[in-house]
PDB file of N, CA and C in Angstrom:
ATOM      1  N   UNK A   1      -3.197 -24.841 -12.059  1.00  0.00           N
ATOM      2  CA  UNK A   1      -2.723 -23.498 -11.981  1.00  0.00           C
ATOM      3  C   UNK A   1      -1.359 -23.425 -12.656  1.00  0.00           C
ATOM      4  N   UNK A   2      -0.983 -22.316 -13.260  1.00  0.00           N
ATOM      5  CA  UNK A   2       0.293 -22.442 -13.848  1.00  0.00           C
ATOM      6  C   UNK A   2       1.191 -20.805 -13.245  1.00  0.00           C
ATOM      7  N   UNK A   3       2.171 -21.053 -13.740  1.00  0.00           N
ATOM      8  CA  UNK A   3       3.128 -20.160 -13.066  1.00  0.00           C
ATOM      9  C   UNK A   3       4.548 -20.538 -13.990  1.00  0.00           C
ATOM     10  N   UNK A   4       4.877 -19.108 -15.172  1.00  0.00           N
ATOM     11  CA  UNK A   4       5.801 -19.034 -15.734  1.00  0.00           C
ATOM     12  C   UNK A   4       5.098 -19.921 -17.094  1.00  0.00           C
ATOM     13  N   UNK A   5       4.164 -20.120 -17.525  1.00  0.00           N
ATOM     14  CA  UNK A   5       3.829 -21.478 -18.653  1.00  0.00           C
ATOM     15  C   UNK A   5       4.329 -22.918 -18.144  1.00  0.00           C
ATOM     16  N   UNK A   6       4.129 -22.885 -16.880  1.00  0.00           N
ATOM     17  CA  UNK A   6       4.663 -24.557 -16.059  1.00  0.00           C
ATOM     18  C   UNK A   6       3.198 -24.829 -15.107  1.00  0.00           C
ATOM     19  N   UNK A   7       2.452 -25.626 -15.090  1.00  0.00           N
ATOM     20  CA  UNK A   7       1.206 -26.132 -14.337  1.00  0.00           C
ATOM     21  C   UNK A   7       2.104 -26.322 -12.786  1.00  0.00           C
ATOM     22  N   UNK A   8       1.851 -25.839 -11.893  1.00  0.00           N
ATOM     23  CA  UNK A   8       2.378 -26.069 -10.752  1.00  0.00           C
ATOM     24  C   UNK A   8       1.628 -26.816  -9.838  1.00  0.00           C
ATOM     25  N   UNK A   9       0.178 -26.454  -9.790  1.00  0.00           N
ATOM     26  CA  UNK A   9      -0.705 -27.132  -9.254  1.00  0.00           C
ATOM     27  C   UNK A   9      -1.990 -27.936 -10.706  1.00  0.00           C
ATOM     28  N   UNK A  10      -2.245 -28.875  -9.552  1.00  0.00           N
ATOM     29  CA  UNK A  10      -3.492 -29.394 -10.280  1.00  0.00           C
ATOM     30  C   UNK A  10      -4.489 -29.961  -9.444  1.00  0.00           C
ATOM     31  N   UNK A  11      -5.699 -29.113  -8.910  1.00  0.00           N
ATOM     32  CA  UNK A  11      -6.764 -29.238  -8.329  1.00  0.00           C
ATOM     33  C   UNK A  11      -8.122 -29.992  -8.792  1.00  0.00           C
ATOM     34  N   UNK A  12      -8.445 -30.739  -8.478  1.00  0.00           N
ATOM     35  CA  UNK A  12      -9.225 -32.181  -8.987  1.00  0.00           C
ATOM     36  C   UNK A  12     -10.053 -32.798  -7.909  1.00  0.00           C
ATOM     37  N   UNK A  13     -11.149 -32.164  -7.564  1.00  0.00           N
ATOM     38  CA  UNK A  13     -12.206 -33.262  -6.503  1.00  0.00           C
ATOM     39  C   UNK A  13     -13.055 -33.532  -7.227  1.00  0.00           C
ATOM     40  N   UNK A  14     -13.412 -35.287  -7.202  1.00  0.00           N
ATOM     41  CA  UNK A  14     -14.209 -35.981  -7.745  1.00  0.00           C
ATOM     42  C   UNK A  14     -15.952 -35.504  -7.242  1.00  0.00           C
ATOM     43  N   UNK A  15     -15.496 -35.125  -6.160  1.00  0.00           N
ATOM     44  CA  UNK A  15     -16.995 -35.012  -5.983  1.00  0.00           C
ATOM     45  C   UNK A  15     -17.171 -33.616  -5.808  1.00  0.00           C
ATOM     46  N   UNK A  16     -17.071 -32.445  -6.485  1.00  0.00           N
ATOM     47  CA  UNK A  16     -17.620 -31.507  -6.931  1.00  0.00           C
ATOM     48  C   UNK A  16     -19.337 -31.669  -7.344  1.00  0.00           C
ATOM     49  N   UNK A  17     -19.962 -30.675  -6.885  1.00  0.00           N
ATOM     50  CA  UNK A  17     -21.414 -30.639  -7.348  1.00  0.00           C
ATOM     51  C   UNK A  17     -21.834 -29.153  -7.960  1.00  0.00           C
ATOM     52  N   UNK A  18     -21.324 -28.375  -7.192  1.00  0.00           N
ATOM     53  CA  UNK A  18     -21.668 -26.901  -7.678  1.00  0.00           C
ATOM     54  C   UNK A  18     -21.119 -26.336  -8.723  1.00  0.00           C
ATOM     55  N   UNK A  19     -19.705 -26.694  -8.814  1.00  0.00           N
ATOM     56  CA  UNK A  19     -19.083 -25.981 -10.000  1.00  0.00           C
ATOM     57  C   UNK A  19     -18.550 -24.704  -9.847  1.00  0.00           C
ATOM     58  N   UNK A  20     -18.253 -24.785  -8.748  1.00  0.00           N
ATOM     59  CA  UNK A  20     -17.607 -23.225  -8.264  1.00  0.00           C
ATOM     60  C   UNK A  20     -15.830 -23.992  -7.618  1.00  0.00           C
ATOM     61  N   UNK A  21     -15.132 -23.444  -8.122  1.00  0.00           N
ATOM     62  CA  UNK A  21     -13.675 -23.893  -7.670  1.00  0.00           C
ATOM     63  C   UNK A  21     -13.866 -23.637  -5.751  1.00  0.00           C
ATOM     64  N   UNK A  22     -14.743 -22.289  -5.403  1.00  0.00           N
ATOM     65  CA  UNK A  22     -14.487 -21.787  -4.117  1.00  0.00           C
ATOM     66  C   UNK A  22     -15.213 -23.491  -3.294  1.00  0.00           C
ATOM     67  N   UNK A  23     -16.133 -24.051  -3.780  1.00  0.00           N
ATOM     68  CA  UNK A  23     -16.908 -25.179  -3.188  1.00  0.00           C
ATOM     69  C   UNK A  23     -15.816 -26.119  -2.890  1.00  0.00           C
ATOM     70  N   UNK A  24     -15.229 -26.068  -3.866  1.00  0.00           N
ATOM     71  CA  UNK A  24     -14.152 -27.770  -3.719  1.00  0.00           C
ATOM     72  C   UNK A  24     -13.130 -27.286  -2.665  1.00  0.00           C
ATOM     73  N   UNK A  25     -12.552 -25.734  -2.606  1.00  0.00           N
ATOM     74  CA  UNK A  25     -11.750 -25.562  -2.291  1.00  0.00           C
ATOM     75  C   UNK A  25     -12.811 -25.688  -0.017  1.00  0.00           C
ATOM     76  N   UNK A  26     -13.419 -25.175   0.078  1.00  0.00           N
ATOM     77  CA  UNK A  26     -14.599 -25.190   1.121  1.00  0.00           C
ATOM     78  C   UNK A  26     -14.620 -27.042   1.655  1.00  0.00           C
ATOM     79  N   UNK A  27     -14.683 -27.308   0.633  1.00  0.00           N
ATOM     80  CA  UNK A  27     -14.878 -29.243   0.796  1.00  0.00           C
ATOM     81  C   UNK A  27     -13.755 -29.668   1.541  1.00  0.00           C
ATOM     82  N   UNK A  28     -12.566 -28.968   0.588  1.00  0.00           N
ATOM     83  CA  UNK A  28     -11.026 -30.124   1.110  1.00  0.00           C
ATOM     84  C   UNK A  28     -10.595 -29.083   2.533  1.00  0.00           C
ATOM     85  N   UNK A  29     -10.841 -27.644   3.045  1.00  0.00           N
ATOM     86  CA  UNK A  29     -10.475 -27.621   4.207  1.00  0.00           C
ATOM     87  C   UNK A  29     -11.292 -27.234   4.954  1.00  0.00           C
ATOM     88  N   UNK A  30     -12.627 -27.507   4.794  1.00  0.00           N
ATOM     89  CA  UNK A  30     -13.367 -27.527   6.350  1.00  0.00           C
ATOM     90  C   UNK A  30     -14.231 -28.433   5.932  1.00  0.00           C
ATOM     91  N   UNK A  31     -13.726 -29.649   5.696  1.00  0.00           N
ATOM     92  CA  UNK A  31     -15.233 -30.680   5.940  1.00  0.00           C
ATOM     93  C   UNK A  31     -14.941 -31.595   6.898  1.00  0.00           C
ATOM     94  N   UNK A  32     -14.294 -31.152   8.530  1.00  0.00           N
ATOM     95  CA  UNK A  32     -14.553 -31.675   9.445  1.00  0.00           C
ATOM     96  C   UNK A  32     -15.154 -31.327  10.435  1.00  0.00           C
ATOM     97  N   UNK A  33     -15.224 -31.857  11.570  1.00  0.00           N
ATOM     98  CA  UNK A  33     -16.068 -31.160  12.701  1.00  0.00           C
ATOM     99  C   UNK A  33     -15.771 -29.964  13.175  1.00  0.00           C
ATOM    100  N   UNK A  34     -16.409 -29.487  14.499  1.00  0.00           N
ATOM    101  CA  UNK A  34     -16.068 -28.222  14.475  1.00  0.00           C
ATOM    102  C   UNK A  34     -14.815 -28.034  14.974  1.00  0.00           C
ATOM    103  N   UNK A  35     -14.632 -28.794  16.032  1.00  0.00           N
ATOM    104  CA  UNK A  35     -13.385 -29.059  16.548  1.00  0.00           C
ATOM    105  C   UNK A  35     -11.929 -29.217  16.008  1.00  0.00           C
ATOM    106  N   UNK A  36     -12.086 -29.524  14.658  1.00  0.00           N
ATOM    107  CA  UNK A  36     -11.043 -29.885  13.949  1.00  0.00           C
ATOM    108  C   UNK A  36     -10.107 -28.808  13.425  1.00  0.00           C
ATOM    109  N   UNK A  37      -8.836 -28.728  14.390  1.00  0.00           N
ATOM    110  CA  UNK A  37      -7.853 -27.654  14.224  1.00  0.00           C
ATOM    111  C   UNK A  37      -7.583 -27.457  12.798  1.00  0.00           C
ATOM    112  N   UNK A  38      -7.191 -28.063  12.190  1.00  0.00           N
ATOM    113  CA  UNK A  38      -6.442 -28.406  10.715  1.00  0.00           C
ATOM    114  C   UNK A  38      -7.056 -27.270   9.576  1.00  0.00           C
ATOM    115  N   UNK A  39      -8.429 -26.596   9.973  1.00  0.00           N
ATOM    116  CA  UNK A  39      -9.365 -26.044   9.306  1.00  0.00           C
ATOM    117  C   UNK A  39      -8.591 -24.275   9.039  1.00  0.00           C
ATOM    118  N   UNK A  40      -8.626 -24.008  10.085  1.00  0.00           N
ATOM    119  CA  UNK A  40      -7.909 -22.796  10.479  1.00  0.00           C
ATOM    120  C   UNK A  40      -6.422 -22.426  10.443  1.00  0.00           C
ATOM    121  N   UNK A  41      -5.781 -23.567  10.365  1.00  0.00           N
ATOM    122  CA  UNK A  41      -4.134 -23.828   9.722  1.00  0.00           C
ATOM    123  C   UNK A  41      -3.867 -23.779   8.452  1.00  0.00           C
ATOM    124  N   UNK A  42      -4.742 -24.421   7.575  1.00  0.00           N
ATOM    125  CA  UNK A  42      -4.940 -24.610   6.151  1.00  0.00           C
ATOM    126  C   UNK A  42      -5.906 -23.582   5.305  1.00  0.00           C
ATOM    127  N   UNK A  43      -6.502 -22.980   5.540  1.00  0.00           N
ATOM    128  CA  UNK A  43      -7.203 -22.312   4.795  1.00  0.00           C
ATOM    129  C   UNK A  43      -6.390 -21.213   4.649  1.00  0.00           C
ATOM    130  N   UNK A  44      -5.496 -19.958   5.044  1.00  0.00           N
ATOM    131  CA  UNK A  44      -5.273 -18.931   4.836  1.00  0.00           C
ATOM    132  C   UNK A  44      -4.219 -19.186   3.763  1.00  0.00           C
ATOM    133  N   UNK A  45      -3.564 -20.264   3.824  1.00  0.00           N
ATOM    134  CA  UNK A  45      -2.581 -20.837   2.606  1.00  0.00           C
ATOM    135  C   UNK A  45      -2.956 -21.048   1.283  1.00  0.00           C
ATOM    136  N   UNK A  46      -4.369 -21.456   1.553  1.00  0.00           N
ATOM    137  CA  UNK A  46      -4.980 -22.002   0.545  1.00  0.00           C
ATOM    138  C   UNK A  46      -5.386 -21.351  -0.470  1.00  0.00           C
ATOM    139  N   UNK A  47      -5.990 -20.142   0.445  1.00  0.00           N
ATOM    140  CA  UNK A  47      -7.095 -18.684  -0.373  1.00  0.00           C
ATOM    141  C   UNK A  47      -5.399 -17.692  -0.691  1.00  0.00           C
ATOM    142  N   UNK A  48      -4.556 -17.630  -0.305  1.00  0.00           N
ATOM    143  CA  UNK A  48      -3.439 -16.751  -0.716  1.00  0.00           C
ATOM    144  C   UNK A  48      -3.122 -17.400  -1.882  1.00  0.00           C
ATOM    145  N   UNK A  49      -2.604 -18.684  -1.778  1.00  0.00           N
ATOM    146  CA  UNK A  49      -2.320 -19.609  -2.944  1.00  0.00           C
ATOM    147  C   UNK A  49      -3.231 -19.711  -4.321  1.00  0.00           C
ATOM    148  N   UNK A  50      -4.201 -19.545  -4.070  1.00  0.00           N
ATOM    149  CA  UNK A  50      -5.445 -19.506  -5.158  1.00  0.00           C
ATOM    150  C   UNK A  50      -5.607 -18.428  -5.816  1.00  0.00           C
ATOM    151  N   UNK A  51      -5.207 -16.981  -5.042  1.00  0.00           N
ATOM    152  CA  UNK A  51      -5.794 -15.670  -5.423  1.00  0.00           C
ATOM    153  C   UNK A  51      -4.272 -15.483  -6.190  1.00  0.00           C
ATOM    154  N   UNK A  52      -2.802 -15.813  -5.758  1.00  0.00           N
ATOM    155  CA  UNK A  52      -1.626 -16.069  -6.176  1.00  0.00           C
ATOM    156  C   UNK A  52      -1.630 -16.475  -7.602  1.00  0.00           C
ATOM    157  N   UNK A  53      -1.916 -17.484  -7.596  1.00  0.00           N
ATOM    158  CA  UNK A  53      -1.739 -18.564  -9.085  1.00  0.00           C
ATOM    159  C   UNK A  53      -3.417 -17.935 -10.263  1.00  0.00           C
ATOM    160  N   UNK A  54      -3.538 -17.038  -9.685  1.00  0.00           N
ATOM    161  CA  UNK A  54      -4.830 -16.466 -10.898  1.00  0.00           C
ATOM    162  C   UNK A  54      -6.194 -16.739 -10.590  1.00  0.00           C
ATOM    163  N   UNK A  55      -6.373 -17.378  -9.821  1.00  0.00           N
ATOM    164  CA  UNK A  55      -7.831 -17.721  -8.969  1.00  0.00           C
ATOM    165  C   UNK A  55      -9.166 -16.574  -8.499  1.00  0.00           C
ATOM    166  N   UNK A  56     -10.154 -16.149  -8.890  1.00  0.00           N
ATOM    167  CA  UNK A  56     -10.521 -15.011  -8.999  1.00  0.00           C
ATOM    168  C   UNK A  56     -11.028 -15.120  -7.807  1.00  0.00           C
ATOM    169  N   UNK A  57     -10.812 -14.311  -6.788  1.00  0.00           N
ATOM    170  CA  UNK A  57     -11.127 -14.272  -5.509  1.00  0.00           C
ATOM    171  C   UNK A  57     -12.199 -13.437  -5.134  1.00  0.00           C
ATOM    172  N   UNK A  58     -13.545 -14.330  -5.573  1.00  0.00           N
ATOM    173  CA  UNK A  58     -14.876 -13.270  -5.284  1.00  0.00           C
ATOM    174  C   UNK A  58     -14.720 -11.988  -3.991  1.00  0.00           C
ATOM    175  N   UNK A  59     -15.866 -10.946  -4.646  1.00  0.00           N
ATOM    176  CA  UNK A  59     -16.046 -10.417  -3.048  1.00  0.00           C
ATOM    177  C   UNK A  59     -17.009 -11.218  -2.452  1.00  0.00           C
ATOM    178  N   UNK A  60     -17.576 -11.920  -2.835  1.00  0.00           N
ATOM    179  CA  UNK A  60     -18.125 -12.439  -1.196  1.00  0.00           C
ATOM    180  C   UNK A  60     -17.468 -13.915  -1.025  1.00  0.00           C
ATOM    181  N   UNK A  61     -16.355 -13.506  -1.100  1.00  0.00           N
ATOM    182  CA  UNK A  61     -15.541 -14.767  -0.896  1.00  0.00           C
ATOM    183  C   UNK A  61     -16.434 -15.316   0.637  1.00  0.00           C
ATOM    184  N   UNK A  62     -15.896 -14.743   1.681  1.00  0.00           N
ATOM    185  CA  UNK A  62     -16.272 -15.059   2.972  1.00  0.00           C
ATOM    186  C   UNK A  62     -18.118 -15.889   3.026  1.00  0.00           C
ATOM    187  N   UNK A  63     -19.272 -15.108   2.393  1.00  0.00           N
ATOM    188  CA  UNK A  63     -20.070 -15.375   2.571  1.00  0.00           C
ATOM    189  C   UNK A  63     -20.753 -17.072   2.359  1.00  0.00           C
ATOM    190  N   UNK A  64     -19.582 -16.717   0.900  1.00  0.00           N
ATOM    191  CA  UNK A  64     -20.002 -18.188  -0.377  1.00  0.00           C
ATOM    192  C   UNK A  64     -19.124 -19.031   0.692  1.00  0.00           C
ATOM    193  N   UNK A  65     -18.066 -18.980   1.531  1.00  0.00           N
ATOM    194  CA  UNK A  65     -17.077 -20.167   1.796  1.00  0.00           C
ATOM    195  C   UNK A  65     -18.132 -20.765   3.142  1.00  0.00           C
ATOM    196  N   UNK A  66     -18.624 -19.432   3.646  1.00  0.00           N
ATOM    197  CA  UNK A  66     -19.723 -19.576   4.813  1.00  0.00           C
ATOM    198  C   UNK A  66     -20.962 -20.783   4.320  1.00  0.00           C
ATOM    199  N   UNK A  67     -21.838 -20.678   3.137  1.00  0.00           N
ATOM    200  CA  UNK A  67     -22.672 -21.174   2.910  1.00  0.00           C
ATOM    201  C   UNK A  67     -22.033 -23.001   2.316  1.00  0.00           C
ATOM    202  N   UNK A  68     -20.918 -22.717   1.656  1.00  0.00           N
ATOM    203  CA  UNK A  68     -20.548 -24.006   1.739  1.00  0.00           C
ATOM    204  C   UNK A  68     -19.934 -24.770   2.809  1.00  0.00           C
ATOM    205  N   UNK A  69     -19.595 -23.930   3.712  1.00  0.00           N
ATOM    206  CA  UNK A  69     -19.411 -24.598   4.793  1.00  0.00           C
ATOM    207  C   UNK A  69     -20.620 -25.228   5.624  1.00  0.00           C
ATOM    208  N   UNK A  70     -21.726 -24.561   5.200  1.00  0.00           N
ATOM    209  CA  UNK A  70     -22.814 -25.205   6.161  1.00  0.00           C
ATOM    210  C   UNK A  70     -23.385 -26.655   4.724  1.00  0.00           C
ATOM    211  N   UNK A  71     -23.219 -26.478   3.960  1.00  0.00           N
ATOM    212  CA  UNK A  71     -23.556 -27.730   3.245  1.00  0.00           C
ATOM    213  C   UNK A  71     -22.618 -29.028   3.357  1.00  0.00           C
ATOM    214  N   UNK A  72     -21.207 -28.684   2.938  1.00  0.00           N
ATOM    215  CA  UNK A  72     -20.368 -29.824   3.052  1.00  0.00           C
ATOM    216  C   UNK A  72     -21.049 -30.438   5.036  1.00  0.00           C
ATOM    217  N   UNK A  73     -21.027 -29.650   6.166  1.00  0.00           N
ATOM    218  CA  UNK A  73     -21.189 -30.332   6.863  1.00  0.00           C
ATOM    219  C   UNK A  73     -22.378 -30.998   6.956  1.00  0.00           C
ATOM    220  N   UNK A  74     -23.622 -30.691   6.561  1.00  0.00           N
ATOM    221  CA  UNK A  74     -24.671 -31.834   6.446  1.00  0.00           C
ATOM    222  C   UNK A  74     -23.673 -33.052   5.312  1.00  0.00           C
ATOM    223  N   UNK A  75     -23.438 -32.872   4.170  1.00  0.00           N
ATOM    224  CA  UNK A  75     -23.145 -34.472   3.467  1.00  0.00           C
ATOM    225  C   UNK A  75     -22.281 -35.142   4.254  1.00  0.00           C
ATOM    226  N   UNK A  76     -21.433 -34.233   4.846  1.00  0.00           N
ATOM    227  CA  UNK A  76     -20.108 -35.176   5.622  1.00  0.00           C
ATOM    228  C   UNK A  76     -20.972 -35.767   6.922  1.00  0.00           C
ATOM    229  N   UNK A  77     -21.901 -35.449   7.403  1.00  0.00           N
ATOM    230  CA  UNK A  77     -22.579 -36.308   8.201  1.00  0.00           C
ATOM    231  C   UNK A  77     -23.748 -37.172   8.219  1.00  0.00           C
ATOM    232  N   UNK A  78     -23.653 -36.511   6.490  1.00  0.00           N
ATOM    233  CA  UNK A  78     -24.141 -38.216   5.933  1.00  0.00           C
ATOM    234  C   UNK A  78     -23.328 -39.326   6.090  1.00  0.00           C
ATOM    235  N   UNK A  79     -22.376 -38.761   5.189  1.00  0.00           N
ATOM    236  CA  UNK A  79     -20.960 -39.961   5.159  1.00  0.00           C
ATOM    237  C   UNK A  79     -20.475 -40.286   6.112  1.00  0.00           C
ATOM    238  N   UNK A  80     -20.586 -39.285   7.232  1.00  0.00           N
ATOM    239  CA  UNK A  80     -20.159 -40.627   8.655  1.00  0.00           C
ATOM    240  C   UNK A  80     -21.120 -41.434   8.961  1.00  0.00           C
ATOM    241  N   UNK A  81     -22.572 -41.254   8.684  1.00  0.00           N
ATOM    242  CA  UNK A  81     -23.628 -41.703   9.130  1.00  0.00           C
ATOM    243  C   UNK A  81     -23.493 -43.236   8.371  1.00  0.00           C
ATOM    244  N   UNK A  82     -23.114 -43.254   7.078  1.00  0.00           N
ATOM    245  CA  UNK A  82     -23.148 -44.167   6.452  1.00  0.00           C
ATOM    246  C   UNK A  82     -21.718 -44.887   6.153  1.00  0.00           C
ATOM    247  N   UNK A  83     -20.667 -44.264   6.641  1.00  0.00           N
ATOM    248  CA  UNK A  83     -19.401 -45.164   6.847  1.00  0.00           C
ATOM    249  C   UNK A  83     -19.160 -45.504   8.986  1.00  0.00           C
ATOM    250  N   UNK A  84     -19.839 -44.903   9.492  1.00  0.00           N
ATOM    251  CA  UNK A  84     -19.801 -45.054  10.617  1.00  0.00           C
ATOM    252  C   UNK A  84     -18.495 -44.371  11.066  1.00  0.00           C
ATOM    253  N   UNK A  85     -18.482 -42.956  10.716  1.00  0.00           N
ATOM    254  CA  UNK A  85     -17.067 -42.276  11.196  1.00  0.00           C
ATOM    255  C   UNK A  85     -18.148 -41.625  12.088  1.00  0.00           C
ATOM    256  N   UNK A  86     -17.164 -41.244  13.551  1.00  0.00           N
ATOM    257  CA  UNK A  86     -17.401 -41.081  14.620  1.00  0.00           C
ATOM    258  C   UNK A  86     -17.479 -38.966  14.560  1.00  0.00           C
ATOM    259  N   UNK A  87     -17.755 -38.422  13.796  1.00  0.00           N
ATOM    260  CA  UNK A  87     -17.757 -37.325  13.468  1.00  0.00           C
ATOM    261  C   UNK A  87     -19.266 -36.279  13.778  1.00  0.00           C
ATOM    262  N   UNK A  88     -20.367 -37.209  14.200  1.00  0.00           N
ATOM    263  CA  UNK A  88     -21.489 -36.752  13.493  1.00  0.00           C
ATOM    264  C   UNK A  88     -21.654 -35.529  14.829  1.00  0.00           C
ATOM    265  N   UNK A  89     -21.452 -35.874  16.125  1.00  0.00           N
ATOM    266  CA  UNK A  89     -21.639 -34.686  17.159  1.00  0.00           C
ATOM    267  C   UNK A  89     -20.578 -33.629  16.543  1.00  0.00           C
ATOM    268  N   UNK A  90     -19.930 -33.527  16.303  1.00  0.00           N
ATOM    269  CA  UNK A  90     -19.098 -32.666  16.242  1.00  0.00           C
ATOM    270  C   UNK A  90     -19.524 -31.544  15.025  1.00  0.00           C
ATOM    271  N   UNK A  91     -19.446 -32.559  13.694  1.00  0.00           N
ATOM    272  CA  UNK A  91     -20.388 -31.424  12.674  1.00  0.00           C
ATOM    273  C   UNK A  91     -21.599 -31.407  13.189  1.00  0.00           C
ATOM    274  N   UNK A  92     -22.698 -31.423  13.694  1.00  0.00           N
ATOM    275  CA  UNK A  92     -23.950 -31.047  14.444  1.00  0.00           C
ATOM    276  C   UNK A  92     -23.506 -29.659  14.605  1.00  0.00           C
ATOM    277  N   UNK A  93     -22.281 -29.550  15.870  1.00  0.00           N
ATOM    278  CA  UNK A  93     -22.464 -28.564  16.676  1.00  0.00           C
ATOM    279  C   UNK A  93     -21.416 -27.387  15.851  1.00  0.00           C
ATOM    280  N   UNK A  94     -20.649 -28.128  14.528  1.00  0.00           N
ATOM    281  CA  UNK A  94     -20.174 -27.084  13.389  1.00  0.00           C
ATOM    282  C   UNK A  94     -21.345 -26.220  12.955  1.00  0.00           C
ATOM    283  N   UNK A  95     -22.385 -27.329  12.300  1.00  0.00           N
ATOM    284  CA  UNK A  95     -24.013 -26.665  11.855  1.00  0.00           C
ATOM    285  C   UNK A  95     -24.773 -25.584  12.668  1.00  0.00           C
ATOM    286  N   UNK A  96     -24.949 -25.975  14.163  1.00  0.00           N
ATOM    287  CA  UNK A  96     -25.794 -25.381  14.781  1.00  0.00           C
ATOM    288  C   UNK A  96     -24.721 -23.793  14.982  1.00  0.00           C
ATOM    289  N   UNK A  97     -23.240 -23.723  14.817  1.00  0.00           N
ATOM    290  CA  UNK A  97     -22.555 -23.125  15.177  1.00  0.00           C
ATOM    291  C   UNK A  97     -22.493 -21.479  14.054  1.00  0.00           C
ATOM    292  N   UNK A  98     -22.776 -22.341  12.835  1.00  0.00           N
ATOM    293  CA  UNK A  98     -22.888 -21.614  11.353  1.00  0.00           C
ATOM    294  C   UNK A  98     -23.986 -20.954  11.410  1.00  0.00           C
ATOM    295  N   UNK A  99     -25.125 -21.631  11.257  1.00  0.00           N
ATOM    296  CA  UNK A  99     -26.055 -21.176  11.516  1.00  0.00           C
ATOM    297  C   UNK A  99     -26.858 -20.255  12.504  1.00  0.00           C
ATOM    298  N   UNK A 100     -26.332 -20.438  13.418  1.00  0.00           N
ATOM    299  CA  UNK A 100     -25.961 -19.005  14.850  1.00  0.00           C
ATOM    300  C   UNK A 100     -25.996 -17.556  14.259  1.00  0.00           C
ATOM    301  N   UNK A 101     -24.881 -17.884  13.040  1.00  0.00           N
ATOM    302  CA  UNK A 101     -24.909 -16.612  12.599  1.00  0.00           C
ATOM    303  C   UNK A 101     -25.511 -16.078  11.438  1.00  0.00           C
ATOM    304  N   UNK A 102     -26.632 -16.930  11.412  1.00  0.00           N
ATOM    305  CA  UNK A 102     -27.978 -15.966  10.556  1.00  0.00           C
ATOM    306  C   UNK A 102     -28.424 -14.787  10.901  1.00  0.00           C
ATOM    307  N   UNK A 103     -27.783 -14.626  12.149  1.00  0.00           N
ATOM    308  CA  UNK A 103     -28.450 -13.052  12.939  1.00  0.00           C
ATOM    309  C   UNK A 103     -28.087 -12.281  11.935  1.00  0.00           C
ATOM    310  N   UNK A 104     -29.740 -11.921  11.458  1.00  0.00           N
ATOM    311  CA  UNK A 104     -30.092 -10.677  10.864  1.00  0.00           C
ATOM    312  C   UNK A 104     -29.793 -11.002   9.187  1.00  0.00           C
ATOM    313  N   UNK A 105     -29.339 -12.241   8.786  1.00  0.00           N
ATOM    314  CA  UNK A 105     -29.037 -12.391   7.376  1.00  0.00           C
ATOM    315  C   UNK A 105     -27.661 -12.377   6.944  1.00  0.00           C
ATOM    316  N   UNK A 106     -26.668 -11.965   7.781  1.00  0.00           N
ATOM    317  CA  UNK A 106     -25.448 -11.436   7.474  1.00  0.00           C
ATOM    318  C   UNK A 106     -24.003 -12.826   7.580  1.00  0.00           C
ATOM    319  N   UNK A 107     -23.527 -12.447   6.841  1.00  0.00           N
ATOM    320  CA  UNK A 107     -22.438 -13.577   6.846  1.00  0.00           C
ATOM    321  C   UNK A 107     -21.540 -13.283   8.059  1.00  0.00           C
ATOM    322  N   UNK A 108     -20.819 -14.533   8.556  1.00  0.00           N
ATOM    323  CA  UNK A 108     -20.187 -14.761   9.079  1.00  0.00           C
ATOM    324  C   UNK A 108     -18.638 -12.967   9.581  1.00  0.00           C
ATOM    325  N   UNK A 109     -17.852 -13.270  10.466  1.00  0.00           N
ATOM    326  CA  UNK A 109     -16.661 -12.216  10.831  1.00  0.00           C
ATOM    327  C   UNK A 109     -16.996 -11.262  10.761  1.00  0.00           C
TER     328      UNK A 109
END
């Protein structure tokens, strides 16, 4: 991101799959359990900061951050499954929690 012709930020996840900046940004602050405070501290910084520095801030921002939120938590409980991080109840009950709110088709808030 730049600001004034100076790069201020530089956003870089290796493991991107979709190709949507909103995915990576979905990855680095909610790919923990549900429980995990840090999610809800960090994100409103994040999406101000992004829409700030030129970041095109879909309208269905909310929906798309919704649907990647229910994906990152299945892989991340792969990856505990297969590093043995103690995470996997917790995203379960992130999943079953997301998914709750299929009522009727509609995204999330």
């Amino acid at each position: 991101m730049r600001r004034r012709n100076r790069v201020v930020d530089i956003v870089d996840f290796g493991d991107a799959v979709v190709g949507d900046p909103l995915y990576d940004f979905a990855h680095f602050v909610r790919g923990g359990p549900a429980d995990d405070p840090r999610s809800a501290a960090i994100l409103p910084g994040v999406r101000r900061s992004y829409a700030a520095h030129g970041g095109a801030e879909p309208r269905n921002w909310d929906q798309l951050f919704w649907i990647y939120d229910i994906f990152n938590a299945v892989r991340n409980a792969e990856w505990c499954a297969r590093e043995s991080v103690p995470w996997i109840s917790g995203l379960r009950e992130k999943i079953v929690q997301l998914l709750d709110q299929l009522d009727g088709c509609r995204s999330p808030g």
